[in-house]
Protein backbone atom coordinates (compact mmCIF):
# COMPACT_ATOMS: atom_id res chain seq x y z
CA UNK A 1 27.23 3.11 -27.21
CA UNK A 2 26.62 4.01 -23.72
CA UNK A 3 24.60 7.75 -23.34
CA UNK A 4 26.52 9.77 -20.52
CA UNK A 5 24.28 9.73 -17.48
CA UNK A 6 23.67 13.32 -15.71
CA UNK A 7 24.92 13.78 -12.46
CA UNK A 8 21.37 15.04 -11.73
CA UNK A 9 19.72 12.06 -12.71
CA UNK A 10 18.88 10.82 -9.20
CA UNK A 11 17.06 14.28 -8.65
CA UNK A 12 13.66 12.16 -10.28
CA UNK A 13 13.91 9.49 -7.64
CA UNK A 14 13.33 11.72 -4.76
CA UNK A 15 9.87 12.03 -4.17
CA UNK A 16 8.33 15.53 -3.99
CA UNK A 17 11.35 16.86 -4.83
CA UNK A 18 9.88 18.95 -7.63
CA UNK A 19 6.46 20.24 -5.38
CA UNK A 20 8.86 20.66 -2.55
CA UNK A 21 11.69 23.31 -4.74
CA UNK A 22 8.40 25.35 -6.03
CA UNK A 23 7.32 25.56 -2.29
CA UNK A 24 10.51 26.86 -1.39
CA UNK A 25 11.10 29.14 -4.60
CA UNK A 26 7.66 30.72 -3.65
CA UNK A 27 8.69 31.33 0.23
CA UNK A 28 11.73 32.82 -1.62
CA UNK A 29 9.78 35.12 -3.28
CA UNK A 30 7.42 35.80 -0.88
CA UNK A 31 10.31 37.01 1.60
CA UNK A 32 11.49 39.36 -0.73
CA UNK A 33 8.56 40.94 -1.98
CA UNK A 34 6.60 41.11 1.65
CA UNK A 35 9.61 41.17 4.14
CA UNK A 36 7.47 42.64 6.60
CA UNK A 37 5.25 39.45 6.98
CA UNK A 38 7.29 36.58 5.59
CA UNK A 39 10.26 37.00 8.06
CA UNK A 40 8.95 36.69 10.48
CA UNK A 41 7.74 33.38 12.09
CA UNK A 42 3.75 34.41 13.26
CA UNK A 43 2.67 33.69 9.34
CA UNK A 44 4.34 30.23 9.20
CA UNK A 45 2.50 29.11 12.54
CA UNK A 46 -0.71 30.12 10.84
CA UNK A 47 -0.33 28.36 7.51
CA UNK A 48 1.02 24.92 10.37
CA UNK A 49 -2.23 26.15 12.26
CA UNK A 50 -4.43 26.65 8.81
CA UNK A 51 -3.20 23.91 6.10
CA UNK A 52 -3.37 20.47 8.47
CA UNK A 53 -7.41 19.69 8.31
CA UNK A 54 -6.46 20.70 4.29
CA UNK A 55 -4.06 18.47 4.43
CA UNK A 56 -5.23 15.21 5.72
CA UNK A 57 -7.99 15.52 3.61
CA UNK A 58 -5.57 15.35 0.65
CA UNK A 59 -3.50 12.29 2.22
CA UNK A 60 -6.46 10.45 2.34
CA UNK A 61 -7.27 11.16 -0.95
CA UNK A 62 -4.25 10.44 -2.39
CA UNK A 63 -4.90 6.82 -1.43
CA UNK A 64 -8.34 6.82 -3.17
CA UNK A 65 -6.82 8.48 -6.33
CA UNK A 66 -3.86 6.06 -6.55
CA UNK A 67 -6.21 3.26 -6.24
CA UNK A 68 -8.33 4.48 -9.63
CA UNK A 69 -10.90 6.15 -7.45
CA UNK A 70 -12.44 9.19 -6.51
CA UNK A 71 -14.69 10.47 -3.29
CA UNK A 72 -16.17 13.47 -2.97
CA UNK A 73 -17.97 12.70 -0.05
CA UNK A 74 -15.03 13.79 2.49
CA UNK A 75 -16.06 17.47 2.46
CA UNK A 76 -18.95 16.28 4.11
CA UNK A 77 -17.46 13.87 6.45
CA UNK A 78 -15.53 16.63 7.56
CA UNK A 79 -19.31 18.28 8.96
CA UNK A 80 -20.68 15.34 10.13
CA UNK A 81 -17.79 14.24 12.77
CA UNK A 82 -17.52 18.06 13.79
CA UNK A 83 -21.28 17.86 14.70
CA UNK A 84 -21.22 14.41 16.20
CA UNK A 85 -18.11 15.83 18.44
CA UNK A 86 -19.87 18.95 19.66
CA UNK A 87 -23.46 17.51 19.89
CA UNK A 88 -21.47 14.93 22.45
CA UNK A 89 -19.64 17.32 23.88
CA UNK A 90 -22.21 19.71 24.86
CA UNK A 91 -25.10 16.44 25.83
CA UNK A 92 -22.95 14.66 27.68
CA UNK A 93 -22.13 15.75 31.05
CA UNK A 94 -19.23 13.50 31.58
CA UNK A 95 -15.66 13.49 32.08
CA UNK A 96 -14.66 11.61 29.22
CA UNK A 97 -17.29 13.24 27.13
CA UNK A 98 -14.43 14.65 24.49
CA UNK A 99 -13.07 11.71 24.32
CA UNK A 100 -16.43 9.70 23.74
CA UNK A 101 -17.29 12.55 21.13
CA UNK A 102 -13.73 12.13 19.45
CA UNK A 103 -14.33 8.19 18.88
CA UNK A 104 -17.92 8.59 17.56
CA UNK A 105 -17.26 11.15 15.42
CA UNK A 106 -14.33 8.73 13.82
CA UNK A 107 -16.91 5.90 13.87
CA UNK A 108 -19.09 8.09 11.66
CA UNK A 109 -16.53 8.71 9.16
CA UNK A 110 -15.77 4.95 9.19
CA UNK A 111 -19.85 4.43 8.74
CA UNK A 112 -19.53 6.60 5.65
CA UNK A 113 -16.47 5.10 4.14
CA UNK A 114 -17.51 1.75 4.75
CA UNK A 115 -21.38 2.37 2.80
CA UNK A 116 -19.36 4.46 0.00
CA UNK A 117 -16.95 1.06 -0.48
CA UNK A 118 -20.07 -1.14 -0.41
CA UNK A 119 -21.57 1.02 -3.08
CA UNK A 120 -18.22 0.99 -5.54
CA UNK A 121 -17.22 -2.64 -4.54
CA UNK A 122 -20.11 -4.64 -4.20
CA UNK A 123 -22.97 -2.61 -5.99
CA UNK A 124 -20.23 -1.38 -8.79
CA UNK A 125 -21.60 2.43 -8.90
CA UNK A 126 -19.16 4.38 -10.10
CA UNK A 127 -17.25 6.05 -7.44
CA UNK A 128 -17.55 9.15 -8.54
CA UNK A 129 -21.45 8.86 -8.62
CA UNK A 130 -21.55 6.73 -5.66
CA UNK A 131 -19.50 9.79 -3.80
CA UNK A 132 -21.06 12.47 -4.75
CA UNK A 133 -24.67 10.83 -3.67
CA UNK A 134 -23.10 10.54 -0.22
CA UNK A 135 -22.05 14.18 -0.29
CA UNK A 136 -25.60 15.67 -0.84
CA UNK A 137 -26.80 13.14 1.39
CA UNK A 138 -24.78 13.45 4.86
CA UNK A 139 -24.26 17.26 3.83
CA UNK A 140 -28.37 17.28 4.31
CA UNK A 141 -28.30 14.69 7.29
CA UNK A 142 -25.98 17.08 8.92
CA UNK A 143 -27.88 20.19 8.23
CA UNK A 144 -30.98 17.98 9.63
CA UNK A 145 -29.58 16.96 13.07
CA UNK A 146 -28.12 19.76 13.94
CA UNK A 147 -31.41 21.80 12.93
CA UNK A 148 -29.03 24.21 10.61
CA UNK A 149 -27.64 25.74 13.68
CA UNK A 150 -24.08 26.16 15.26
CA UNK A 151 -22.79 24.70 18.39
CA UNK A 152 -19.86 26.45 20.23
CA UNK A 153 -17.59 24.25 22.41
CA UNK A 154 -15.52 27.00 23.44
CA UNK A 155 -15.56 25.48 26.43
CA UNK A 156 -13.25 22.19 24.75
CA UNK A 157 -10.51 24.91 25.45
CA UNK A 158 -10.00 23.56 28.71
CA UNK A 159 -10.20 19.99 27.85
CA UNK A 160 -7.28 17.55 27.17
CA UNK A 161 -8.11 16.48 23.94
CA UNK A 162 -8.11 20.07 22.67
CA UNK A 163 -4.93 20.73 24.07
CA UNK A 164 -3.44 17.25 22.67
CA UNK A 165 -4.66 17.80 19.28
CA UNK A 166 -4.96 21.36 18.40
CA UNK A 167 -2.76 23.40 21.33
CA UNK A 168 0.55 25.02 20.58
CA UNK A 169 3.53 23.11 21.25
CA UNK A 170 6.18 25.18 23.56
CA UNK A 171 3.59 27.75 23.21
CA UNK A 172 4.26 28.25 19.79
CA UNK A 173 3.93 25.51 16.95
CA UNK A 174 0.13 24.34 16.66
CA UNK A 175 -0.13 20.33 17.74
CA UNK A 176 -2.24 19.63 14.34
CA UNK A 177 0.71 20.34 12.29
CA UNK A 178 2.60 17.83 13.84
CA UNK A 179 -0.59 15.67 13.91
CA UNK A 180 -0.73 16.17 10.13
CA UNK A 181 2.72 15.44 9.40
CA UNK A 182 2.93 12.44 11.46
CA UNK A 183 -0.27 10.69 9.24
CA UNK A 184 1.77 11.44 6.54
CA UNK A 185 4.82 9.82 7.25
CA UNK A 186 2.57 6.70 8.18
CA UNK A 187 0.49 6.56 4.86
CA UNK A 188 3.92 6.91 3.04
CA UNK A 189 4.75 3.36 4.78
CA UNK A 190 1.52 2.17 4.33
CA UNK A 191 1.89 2.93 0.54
CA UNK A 192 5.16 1.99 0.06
CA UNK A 193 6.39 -0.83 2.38
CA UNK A 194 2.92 -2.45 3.22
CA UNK A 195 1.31 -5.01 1.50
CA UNK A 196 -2.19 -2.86 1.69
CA UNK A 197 -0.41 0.33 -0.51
CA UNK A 198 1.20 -2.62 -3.05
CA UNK A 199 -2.40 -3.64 -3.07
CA UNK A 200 -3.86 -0.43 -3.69
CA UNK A 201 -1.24 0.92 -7.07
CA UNK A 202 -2.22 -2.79 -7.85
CA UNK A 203 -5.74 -2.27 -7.94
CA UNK A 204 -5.22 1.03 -9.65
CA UNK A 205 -3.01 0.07 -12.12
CA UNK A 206 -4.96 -2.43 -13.23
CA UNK A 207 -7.64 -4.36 -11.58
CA UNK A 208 -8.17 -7.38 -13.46
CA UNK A 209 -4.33 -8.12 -13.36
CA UNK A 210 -4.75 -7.82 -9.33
CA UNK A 211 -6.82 -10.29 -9.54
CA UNK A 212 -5.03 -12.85 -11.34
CA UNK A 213 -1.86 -11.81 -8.58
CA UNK A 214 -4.46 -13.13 -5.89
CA UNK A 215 -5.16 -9.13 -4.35
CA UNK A 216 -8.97 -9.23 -3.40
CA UNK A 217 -9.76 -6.25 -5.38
CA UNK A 218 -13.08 -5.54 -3.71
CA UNK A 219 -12.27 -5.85 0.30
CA UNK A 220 -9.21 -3.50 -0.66
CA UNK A 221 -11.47 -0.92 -2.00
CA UNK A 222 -13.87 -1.39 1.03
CA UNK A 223 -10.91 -1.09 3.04
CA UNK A 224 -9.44 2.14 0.89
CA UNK A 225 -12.92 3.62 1.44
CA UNK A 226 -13.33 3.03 5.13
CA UNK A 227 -9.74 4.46 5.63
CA UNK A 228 -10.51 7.41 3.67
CA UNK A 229 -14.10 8.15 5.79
CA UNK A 230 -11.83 7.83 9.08
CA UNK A 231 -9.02 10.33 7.97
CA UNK A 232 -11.52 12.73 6.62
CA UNK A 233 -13.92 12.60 9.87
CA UNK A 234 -10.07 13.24 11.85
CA UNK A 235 -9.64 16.28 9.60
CA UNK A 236 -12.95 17.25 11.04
CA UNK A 237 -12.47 17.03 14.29
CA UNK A 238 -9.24 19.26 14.13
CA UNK A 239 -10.97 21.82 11.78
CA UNK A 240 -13.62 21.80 15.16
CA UNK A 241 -11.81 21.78 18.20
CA UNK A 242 -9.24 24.72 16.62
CA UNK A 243 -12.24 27.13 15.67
CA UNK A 244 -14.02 25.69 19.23
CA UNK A 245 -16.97 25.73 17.44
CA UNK A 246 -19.16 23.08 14.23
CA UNK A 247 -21.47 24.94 12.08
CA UNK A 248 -23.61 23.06 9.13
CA UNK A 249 -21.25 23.24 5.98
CA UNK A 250 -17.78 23.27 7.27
CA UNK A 251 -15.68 21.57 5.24
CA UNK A 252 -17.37 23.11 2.21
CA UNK A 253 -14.51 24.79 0.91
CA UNK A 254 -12.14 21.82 1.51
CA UNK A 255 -13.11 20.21 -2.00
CA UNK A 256 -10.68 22.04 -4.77
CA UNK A 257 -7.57 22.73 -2.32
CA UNK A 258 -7.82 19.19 -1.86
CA UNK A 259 -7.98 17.85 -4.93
CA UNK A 260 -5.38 20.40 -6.32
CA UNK A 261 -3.01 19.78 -3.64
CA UNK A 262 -3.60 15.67 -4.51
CA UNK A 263 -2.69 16.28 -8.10
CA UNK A 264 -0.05 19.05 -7.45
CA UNK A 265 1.96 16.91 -5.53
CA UNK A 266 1.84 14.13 -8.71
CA UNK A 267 -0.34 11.80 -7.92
CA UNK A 268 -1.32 10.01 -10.89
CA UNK A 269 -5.50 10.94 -11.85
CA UNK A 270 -5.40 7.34 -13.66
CA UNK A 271 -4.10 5.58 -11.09
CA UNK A 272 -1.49 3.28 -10.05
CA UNK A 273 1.04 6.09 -9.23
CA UNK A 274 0.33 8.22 -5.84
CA UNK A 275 3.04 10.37 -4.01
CA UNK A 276 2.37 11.06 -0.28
CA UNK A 277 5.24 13.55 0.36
CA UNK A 278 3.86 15.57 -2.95
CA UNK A 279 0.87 15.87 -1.94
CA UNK A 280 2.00 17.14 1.70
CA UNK A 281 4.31 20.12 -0.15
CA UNK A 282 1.20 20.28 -2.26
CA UNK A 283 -1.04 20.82 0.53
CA UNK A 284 0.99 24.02 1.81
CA UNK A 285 1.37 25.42 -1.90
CA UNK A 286 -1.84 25.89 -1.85
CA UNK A 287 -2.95 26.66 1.63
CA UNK A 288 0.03 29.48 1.07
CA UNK A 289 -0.90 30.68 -1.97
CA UNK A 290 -3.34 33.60 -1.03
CA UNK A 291 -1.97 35.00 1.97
CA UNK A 292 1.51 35.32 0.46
CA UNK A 293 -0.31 36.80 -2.80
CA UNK A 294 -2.34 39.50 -0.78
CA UNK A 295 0.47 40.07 1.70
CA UNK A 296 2.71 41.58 -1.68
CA UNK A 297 0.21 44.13 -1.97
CA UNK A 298 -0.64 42.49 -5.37
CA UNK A 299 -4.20 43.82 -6.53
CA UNK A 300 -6.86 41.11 -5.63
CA UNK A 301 -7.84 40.15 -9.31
CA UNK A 302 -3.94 38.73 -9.57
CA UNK A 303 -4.98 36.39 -7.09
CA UNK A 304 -6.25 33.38 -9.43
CA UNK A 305 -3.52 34.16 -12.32
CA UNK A 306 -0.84 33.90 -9.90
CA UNK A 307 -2.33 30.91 -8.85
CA UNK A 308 -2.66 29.14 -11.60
CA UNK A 309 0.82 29.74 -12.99
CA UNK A 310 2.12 27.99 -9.83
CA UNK A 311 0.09 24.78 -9.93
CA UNK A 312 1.35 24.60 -13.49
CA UNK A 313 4.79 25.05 -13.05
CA UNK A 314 4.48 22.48 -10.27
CA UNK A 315 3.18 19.88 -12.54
CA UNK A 316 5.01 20.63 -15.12
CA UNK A 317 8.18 20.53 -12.87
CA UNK A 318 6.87 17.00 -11.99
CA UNK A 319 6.73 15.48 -15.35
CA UNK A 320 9.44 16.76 -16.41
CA UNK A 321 11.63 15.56 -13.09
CA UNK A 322 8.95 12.20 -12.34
CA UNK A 323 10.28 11.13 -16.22
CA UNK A 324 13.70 11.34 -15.94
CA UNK A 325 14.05 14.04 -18.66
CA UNK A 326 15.95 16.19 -16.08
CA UNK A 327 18.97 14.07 -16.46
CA UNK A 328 18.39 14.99 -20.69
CA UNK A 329 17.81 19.18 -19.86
CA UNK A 330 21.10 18.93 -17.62
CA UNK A 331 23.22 17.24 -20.48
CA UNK A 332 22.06 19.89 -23.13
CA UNK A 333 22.71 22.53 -20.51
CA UNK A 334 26.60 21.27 -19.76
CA UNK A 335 26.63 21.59 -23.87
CA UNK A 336 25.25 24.38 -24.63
CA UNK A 337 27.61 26.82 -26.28
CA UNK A 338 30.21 24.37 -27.19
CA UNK A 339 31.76 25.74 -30.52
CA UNK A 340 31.39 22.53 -33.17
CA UNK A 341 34.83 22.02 -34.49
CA UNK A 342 35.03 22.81 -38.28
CA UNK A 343 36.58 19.79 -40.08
CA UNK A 344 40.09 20.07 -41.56
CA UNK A 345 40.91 20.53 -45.29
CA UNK A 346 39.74 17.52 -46.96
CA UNK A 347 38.11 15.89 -44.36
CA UNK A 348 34.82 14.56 -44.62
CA UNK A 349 32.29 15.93 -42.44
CA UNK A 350 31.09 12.96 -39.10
CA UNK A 351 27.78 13.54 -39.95
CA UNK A 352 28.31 12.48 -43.56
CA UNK A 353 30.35 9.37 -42.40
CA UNK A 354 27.21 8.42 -40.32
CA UNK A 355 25.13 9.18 -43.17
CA UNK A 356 27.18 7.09 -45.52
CA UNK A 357 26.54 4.17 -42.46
């Protein structure tokens, strides 16, 4: 016997579907209980202005989670290409000096990425160890060079690379949303219709068995690493040139949003199973959590409750749609409140018949 199929069954094939409806249920909400800031368009330009470095940060990681790793190293790529950009910037006295400063600074990340793949492929160090070695380490190396002091580039203002990366589009709509959005419509090809991303759900879902498929498991981690040290040192550099100024431990903060916009969006923590457009909806959950929470006038020690009842009904909204059991809620739904039809004088109950069976 066939089981009726729900006509919202196809609702768990969409990806970020789920993370997506809780981002707009909370814009919803925020709109009618703060009116005066959420309707107009100056707070969505600073969340597009706020959430990108945030954000790439989490696409990158998505790629390292879905392959059964972990870094926690990026926060500190994130200083270490801001202060290879500025120290450049301000040194040399050159034309192409942003440029130069741009490149290096995404050769560093590379640099990092590369070492932290070397460590987990070739030396076998846990990745999480191996990680969060490199974090104290280039954390300290960038403290070091830059003698714990700031550098202000305010003068990048002026500069083409600042206005190609970080200035506002028709005046209005900040360039590193768009920058952010385009990496993640490329990294959702890359893991979904390139033989690197089979590779990498491969690799995480089972390493051994991508080895016996022919995937060299250890140049794809290299690889995954190397990637990872690239889009997090590209993060930095738009974090930089939008505050025009580096300073020792940015990127400090970037650590939790990241990883809770990465596992918000349903990315699977054991690996195997990553989601590139949850994590993006994931990314602005959070990085529009807070404002929208202080903007209702909600008393400040709400802040972490609130929260931490959206995160959950975000994942919980993804398991539930990610495992099909929304087509199974919608069919109860349809039949709820259907009066069961008492049996006729002498008739013997269905359920007896199928007990008698």
């Amino acid at each position: 016997m066939k089981r009726s199929r729900s006509p919202l069954a196809f609702l768990g094939k969409i990806e970020g579907l789920p993370v997506a409806a809780v981002l707009v249920v909370l814009y919803a909400i925020f709109i009618i209980t703060a009116p005066t800031v959420f309707s107009g368009y100056r707070i969505y330009m600073s969340f597009l202005q706020t959430v990108p470095p945030v954000l790439v940060c989490a696409l990158g990681l998505t790629l390292v989670i879905t392959a059964g790793e972990i870094d926690l190293s990026f926060p500190a790529v994130v200083a270490l290409s801001g202060f290879i950009f500025a120290w450049v910037f301000k040194n040399v006295h050159a034309p192409w000096a942003a440029w130069a400063g741009f490149v290096l600074a995404l050769a560093g990340g590379a640099l990092v990425g590369y070492i932290n793949g070397l460590l987990v492929a070739k030396i076998h160090v846990p990745s999480i160890m191996a990680t969060l070695a490199a974090q104290f380490f280039w954390y300290g190396a960038t403290v070091l060079l830059a003698n714990g002091l700031q550098l202000n580039i305010k003068e990048v203002q002026t500069d083409i690379v600042h206005a190609i990366f970080v200035g506002r589009i028709g005046g209005i709509v900040p360039a590193q949303a768009v920058w952010a959005l385009a990496l993640a419509i490329f990294l959702w090809f890359i893991l979904n219709r390139h033989k690197f991303g089979e590779a990498i759900m491969f690799v995480g879902d089972n390493a051994d068995v991508a080895r016996v498929m022919g995937i060299n498991v250890e140049a794809t981690r290299i690889k995954l690493f190397i990637v990872m040290g690239v889009i997090a040192a590209f993060a930095g550099l738009l974090l930089t040139l939008e505050i025009n100024v580096f300073y020792p431990t940015q990127g400090g903060g970037f650590l939790l949003p990241t990883m809770a916009a990465v596992f918000i969006g349903g990315t699977s923590i054991a690996g195997g199973l990553g989601s590139i457009a949850g994590t993006f909806f994931g990314a602005y959950i959070i990085g529009s959590l807070e404002a929208g929470i202080v903007a209702t006038t909600i008393s400040g020690y709400w802040v972490q409750i609130v929260e931490g009842v959206v995160m959950g009904a975000s994942m919980v909204l993804n398991v539930v749609i990610g495992e099909g059991r929304i087509g199974i809620i919608s069919n109860r739904l349809r039949h709820w409140g259907v009066p069961v039809h008492s049996n006729t004088p002498g008739e013997v109950p269905k359920k007896d018949i199928a007990a008698s069976k």
